[in-house]
C-alpha atoms as a PDB file:
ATOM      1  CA  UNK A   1       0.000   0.000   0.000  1.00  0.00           C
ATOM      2  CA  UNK A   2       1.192   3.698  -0.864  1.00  0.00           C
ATOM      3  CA  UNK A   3       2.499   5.771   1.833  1.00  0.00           C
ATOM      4  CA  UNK A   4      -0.932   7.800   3.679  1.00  0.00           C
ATOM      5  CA  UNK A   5      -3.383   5.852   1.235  1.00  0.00           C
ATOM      6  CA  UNK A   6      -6.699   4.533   2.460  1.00  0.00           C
ATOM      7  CA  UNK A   7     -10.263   4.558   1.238  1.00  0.00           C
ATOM      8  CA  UNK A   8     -12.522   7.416   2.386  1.00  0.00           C
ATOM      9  CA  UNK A   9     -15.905   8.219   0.409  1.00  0.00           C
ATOM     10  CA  UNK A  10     -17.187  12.133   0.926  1.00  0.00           C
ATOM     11  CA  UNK A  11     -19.367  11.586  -2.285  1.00  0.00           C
ATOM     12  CA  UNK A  12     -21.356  14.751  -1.749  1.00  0.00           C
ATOM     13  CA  UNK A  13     -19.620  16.158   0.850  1.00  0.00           C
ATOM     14  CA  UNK A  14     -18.417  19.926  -0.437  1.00  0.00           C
ATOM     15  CA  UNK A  15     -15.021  20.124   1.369  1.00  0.00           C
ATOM     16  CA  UNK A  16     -13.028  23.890   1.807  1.00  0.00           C
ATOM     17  CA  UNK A  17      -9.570  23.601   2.547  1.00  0.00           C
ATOM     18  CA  UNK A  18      -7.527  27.035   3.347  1.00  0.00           C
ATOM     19  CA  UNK A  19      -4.249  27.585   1.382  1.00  0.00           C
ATOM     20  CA  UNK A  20      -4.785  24.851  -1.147  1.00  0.00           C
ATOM     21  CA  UNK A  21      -1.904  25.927  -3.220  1.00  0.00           C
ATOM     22  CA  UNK A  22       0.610  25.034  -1.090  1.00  0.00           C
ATOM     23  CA  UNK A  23       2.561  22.124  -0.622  1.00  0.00           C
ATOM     24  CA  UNK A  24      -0.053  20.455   2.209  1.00  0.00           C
ATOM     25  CA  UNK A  25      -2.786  22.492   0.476  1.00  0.00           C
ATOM     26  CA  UNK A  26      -2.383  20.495  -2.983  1.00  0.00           C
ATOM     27  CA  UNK A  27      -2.400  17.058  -1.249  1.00  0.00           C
ATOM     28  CA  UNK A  28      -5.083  18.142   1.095  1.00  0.00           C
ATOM     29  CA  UNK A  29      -7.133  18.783  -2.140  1.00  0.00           C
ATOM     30  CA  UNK A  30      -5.851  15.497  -4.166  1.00  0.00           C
ATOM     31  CA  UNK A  31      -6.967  13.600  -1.029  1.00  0.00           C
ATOM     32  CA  UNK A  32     -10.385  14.957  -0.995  1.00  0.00           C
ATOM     33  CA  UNK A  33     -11.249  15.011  -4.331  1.00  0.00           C
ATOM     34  CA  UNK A  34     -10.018  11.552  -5.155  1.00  0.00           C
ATOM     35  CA  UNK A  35     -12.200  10.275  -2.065  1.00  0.00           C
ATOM     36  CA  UNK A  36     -15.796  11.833  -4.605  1.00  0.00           C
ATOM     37  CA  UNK A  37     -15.662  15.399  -2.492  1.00  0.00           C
ATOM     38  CA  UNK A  38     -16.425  18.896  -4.303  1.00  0.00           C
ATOM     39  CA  UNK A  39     -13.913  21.375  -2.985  1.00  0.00           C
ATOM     40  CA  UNK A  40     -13.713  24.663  -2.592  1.00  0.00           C
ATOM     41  CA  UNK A  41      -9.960  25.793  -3.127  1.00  0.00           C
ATOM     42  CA  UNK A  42      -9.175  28.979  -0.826  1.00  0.00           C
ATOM     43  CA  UNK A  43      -6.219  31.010  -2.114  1.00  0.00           C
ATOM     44  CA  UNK A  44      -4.469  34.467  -2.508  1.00  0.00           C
ATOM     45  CA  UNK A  45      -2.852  35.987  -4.909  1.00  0.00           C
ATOM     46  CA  UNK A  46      -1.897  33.440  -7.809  1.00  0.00           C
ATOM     47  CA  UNK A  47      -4.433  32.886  -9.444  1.00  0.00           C
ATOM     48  CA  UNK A  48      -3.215  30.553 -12.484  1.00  0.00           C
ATOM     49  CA  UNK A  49      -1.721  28.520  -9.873  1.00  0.00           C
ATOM     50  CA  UNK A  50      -4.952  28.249  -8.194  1.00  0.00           C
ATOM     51  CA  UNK A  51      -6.365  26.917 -11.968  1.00  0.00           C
ATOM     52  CA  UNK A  52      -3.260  24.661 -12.649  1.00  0.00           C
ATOM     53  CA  UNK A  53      -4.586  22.771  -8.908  1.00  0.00           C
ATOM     54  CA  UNK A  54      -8.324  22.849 -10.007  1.00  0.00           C
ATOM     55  CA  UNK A  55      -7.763  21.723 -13.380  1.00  0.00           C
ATOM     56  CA  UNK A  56      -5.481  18.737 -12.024  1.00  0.00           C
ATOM     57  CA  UNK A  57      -8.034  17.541  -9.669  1.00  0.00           C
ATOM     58  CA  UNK A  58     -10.366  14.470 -10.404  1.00  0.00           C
ATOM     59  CA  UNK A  59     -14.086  15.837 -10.834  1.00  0.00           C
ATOM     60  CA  UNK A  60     -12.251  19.269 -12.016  1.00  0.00           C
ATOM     61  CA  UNK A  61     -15.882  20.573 -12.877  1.00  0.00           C
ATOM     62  CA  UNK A  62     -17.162  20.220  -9.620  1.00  0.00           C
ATOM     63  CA  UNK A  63     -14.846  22.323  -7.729  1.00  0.00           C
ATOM     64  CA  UNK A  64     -14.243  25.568  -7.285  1.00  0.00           C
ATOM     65  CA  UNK A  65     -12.087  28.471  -6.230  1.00  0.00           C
ATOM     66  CA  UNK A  66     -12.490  31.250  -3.393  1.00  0.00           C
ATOM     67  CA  UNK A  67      -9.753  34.098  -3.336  1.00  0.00           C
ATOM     68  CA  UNK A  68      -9.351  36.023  -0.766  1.00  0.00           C
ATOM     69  CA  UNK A  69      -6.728  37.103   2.162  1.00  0.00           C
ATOM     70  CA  UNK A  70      -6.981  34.654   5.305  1.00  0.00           C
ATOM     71  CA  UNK A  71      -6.725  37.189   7.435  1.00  0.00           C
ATOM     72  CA  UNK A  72      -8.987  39.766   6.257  1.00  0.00           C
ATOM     73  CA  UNK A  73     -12.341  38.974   7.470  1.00  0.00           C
ATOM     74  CA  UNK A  74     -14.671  41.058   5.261  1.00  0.00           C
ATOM     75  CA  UNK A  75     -12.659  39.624   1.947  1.00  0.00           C
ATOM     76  CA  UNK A  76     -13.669  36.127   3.623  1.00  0.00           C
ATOM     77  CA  UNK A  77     -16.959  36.368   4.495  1.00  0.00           C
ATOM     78  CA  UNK A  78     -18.119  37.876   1.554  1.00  0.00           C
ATOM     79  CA  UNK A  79     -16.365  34.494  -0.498  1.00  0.00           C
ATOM     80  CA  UNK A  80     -18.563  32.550   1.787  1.00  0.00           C
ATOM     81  CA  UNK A  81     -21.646  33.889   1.145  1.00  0.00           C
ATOM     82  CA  UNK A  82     -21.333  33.917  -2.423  1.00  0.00           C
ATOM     83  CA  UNK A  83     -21.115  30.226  -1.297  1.00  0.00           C
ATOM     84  CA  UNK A  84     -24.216  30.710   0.688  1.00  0.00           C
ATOM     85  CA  UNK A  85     -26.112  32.703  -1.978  1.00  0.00           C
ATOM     86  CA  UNK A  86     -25.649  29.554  -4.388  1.00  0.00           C
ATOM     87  CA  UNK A  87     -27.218  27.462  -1.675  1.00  0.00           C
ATOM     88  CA  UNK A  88     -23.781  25.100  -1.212  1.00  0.00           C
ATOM     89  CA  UNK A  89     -23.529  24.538   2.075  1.00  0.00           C
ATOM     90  CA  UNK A  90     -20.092  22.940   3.918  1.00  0.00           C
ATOM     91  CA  UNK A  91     -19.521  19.610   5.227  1.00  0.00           C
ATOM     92  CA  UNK A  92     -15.704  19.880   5.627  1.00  0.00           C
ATOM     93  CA  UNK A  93     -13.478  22.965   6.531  1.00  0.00           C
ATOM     94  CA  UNK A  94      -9.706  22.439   6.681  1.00  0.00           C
ATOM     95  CA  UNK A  95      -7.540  25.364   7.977  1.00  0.00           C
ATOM     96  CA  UNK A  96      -4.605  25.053   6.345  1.00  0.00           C
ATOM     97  CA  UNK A  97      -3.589  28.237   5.573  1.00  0.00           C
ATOM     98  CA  UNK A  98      -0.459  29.617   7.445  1.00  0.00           C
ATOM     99  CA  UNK A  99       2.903  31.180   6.985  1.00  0.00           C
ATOM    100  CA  UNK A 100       6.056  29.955   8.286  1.00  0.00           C
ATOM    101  CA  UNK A 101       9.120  32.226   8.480  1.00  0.00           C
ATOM    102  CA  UNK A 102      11.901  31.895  10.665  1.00  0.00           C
ATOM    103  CA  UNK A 103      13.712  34.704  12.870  1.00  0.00           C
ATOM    104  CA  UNK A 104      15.916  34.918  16.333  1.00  0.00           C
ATOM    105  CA  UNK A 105      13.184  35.565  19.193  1.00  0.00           C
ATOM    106  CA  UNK A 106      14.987  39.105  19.908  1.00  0.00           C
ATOM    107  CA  UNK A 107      14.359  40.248  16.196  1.00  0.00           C
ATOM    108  CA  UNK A 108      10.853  39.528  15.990  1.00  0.00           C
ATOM    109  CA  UNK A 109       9.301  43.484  15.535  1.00  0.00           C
ATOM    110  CA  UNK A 110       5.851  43.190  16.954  1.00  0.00           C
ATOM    111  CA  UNK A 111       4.080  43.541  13.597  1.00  0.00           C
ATOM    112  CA  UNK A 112       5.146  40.628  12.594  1.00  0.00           C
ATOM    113  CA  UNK A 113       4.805  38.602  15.583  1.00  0.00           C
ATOM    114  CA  UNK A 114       1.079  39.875  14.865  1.00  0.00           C
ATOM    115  CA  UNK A 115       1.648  38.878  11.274  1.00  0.00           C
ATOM    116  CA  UNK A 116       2.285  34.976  11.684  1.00  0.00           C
ATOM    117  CA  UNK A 117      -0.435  34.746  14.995  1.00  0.00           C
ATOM    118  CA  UNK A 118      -3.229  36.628  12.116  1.00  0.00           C
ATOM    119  CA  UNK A 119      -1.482  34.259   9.308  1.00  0.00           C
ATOM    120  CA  UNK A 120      -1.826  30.651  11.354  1.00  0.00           C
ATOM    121  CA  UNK A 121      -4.473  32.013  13.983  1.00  0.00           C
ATOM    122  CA  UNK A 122      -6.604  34.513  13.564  1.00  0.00           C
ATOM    123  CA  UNK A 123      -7.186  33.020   9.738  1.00  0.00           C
ATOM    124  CA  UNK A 124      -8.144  29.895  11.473  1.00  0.00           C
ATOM    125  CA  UNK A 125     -10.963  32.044  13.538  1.00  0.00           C
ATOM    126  CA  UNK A 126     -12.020  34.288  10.673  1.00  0.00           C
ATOM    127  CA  UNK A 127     -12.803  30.882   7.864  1.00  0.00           C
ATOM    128  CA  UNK A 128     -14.304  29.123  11.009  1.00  0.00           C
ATOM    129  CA  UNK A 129     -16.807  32.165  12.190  1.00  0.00           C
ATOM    130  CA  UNK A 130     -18.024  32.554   8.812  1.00  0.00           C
ATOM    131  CA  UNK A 131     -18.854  28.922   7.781  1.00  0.00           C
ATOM    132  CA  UNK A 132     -20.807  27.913  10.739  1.00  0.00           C
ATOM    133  CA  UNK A 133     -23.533  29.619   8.613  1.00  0.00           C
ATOM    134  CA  UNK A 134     -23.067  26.821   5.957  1.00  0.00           C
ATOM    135  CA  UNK A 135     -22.716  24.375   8.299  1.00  0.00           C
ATOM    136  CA  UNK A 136     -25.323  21.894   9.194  1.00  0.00           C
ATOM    137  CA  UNK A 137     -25.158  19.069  11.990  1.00  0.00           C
ATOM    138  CA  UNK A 138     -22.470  16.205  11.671  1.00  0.00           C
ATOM    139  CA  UNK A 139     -19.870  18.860   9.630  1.00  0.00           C
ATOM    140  CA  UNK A 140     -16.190  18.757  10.511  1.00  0.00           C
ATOM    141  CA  UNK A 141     -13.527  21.205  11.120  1.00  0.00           C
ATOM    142  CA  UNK A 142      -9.592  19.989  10.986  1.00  0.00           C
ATOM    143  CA  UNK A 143      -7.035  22.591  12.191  1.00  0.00           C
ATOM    144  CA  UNK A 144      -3.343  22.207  10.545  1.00  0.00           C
ATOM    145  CA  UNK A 145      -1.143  22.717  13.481  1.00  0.00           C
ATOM    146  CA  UNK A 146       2.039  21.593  13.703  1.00  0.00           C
ATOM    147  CA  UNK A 147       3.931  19.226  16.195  1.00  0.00           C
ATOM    148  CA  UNK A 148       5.698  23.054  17.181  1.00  0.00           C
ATOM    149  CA  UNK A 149       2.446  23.595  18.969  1.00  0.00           C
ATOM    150  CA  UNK A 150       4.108  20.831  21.733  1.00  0.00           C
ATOM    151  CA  UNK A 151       7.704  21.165  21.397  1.00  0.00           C
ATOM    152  CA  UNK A 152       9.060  24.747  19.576  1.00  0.00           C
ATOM    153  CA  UNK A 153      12.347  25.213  17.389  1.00  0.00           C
ATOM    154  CA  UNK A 154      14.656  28.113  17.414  1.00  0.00           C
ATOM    155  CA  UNK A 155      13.738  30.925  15.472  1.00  0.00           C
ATOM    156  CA  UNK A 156       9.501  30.326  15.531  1.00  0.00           C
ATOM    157  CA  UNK A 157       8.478  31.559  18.543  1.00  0.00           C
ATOM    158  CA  UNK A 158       5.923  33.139  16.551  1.00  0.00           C
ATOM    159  CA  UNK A 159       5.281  30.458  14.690  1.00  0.00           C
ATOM    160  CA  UNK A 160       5.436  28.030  17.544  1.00  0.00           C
ATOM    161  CA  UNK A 161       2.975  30.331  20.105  1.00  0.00           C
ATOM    162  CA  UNK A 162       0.560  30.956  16.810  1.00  0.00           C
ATOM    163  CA  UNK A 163       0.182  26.604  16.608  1.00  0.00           C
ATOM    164  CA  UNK A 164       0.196  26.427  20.161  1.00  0.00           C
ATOM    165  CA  UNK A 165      -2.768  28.729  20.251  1.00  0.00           C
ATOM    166  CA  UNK A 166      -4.542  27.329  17.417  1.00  0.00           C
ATOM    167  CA  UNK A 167      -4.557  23.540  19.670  1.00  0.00           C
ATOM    168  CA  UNK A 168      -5.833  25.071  22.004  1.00  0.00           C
ATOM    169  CA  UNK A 169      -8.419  26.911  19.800  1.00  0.00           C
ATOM    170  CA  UNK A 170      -9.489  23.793  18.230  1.00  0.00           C
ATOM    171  CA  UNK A 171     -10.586  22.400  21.806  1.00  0.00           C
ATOM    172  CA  UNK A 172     -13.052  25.593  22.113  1.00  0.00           C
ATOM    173  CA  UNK A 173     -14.193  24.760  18.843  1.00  0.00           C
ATOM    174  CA  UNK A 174     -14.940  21.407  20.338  1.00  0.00           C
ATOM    175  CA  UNK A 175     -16.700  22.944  23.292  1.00  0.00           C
ATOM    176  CA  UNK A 176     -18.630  24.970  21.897  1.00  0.00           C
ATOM    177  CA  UNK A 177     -19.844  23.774  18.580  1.00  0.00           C
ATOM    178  CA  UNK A 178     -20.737  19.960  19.766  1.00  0.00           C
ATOM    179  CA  UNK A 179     -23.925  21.701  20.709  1.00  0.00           C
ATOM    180  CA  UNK A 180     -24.709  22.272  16.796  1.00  0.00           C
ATOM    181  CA  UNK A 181     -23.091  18.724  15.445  1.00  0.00           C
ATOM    182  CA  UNK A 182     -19.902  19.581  14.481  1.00  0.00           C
ATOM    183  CA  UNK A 183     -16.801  18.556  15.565  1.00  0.00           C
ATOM    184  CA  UNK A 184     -13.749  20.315  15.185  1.00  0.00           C
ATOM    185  CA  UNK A 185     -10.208  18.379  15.597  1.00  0.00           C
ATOM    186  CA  UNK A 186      -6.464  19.826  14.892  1.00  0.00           C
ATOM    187  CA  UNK A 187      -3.396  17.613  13.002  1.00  0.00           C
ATOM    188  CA  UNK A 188       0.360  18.345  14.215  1.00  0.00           C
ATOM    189  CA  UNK A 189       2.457  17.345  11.306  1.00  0.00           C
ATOM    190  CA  UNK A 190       6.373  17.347  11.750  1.00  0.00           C
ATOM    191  CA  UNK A 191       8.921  18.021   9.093  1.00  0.00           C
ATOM    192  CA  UNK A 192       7.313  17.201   5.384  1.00  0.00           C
ATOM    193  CA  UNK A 193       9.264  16.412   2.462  1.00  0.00           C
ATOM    194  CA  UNK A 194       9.141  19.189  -0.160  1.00  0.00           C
ATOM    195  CA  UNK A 195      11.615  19.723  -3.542  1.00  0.00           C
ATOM    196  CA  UNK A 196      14.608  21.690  -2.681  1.00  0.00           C
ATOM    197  CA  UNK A 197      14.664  20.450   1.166  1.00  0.00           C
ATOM    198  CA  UNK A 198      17.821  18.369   0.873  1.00  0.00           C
ATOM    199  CA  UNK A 199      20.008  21.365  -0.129  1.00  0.00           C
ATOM    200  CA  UNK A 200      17.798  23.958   1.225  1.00  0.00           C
ATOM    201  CA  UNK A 201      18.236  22.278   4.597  1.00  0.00           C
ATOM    202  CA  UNK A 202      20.960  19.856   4.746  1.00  0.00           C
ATOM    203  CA  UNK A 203      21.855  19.861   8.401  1.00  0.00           C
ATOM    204  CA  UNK A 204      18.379  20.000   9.897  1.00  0.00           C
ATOM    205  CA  UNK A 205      17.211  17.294   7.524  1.00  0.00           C
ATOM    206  CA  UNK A 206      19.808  15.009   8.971  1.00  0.00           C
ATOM    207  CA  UNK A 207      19.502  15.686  12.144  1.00  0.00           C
ATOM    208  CA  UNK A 208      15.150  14.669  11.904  1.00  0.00           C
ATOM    209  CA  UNK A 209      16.246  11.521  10.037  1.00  0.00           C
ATOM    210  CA  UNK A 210      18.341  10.761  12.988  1.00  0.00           C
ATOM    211  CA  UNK A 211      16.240  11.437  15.695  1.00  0.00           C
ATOM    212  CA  UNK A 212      13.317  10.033  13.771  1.00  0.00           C
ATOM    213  CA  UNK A 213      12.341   6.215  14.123  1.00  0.00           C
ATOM    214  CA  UNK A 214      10.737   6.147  10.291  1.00  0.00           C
ATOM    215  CA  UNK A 215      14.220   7.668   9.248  1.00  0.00           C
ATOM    216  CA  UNK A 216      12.682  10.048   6.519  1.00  0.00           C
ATOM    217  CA  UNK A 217      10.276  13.473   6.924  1.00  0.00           C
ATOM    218  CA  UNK A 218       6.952  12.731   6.153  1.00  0.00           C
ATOM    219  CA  UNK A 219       4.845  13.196   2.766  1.00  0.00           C
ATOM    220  CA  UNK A 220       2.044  15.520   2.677  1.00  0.00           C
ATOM    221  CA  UNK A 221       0.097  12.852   1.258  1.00  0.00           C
ATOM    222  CA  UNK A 222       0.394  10.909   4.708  1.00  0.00           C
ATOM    223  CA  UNK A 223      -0.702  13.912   6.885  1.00  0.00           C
ATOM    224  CA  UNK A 224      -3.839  14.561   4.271  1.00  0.00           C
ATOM    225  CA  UNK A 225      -4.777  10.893   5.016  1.00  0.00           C
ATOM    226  CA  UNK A 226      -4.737  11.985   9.243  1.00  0.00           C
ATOM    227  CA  UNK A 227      -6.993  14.829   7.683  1.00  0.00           C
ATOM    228  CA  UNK A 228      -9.211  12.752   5.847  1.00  0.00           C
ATOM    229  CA  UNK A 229      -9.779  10.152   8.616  1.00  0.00           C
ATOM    230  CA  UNK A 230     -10.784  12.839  11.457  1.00  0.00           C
ATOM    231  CA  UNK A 231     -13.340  14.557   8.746  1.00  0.00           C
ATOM    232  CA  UNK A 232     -15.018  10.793   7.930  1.00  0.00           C
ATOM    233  CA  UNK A 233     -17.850   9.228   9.807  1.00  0.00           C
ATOM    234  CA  UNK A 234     -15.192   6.847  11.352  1.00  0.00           C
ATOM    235  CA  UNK A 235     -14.111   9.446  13.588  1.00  0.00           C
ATOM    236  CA  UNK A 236     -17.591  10.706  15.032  1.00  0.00           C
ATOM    237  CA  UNK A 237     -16.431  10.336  18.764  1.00  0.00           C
ATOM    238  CA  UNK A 238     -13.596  12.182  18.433  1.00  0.00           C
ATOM    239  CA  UNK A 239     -13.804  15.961  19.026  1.00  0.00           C
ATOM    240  CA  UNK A 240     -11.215  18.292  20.261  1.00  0.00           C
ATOM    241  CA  UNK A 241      -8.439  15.962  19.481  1.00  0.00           C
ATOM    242  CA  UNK A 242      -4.351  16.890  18.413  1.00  0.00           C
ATOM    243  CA  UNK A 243      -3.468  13.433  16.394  1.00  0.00           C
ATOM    244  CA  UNK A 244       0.372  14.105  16.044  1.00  0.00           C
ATOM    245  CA  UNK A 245       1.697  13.054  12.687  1.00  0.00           C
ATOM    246  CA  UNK A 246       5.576  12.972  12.511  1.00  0.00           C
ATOM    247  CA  UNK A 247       6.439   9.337  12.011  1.00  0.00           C
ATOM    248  CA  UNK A 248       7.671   9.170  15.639  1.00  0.00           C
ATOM    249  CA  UNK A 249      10.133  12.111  15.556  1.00  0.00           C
ATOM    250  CA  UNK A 250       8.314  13.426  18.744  1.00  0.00           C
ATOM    251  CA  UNK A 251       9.051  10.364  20.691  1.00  0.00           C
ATOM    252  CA  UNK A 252      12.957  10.618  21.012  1.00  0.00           C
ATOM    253  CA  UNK A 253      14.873  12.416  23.385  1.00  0.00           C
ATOM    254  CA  UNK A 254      16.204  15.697  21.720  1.00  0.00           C
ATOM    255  CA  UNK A 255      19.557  14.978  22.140  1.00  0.00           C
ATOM    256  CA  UNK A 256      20.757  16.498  18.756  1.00  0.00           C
ATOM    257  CA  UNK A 257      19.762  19.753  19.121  1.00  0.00           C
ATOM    258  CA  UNK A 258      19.750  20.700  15.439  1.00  0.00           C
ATOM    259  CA  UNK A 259      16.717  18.780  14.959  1.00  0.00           C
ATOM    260  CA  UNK A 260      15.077  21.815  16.305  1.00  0.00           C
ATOM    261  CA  UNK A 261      17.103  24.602  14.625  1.00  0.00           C
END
């Protein structure tokens, strides 16, 4: 069996994942769509790439795109009632969207501290708020979060704090929303393969193969399968949940300390 494959059916199940251009945002959409789901691909700013992804997708024609700025919550909710307008409703939101940059604790100016907690955060809030409207009993939420939220590197205490927060987030969500039927769950991935990691990261990459039991960083593939699994029916007792996927990493003793660089 392929790495993260299993068999899921969301055959009429209109799905919205957050940052679907990305790396995670692609497989997140593969994932979906091969498992009969019509998606609604959130992005910002590249539009052709945002086609490319559509076009690529099995069931192209039944998908379709939302633009807007995560963090800006009038651009948002006007998206999702244009959604609401058409009467589509959503069974499935993923927040995915997020930005990851990397800087010394002491250099972080507080606009951009604000930046990355409105980026991984606040987005999460804003994309949640507005689809409860669309939202009917026995919908899903998944949270991307990152195994960071538990144990931070250097140079992302922004980043770190913002996943942190968002855990913690996602158990409100699970509070307060199992009133209405929905259940809202986060994913913690650790390192994920992506092109130019090897020589973008040499040393860090080494250093998670070491310290990792699978021996390798994970494909986004496998973390959209985690996704998949908390949306389905299979996971209707679980609410409010972190499901760490890192292929172990998280389970050995930091003793090389560039695994967290």
């Amino acid at each position: 069996m392929a790495h993260g494959t299993i068999a899921y059916d969301f055959t009429g199940s209109r799905v919205l994942v957050t940052g679907s251009t990305g790396g995670l945002g692609a497989a997140l959409c593969l994932a979906f769509a091969q498992a009969g789901a019509s998606l609604v691909l959130h992005y910002r700013g590249d539009p052709g790439k945002a086609r490319e992804l559509l076009a690529g997708l099995p069931g192209a024609e039944r998908h379709l795109l939302l633009e807007a700025d995560a963090s800006d919550e009038a651009a948002v909710e006007a998206g999702l009632w244009e959604l609401k307008s058409r009467g589509l409703g959503l069974d499935v939101l993923v927040n995915n969207a997020g930005a990851y940059p990397v800087a010394a604790l002491g250099e972080i100016k507080a606009e951009e501290f604000r930046a990355v907690l409105d980026g991984n955060l606040t987005s999460a809030h804003i994309f949640s708020r507005s689809a409860l409207a669309l939202m009917a009993p026995g919908s899903s939420i998944v949270n991307i979060a990152s195994v960071e939220a538990l144990r931070p590197a250097r140079g992302h205490a922004h980043y770190a704090a913002a996943k942190a927060a968002l855990v913690h987030y996602t158990k409100s969500q699970a509070l307060e929303l199992a009133g209405r039927g929905i259940r809202a769950n986060a994913v913690c991935p650790g390192l994920l393969a992506r092109p130019g990691l090897e020589t973008a990261w040499p040393a860090g990459l080494g250093a998670w193969k070491r310290a990792s039991p699978s021996n390798r960083p994970g494909l986004p593939g496998e973390v959209a399968a985690a996704c998949l699994f908390l949306a389905s029916a299979g996971a209707s007792w679980i609410n409010g949940a972190s499901l760490v996927v890192d292929g172990g990493a998280s389970c050995a003793a930091p003793q090389d300390p560039a695994l967290w660089l």
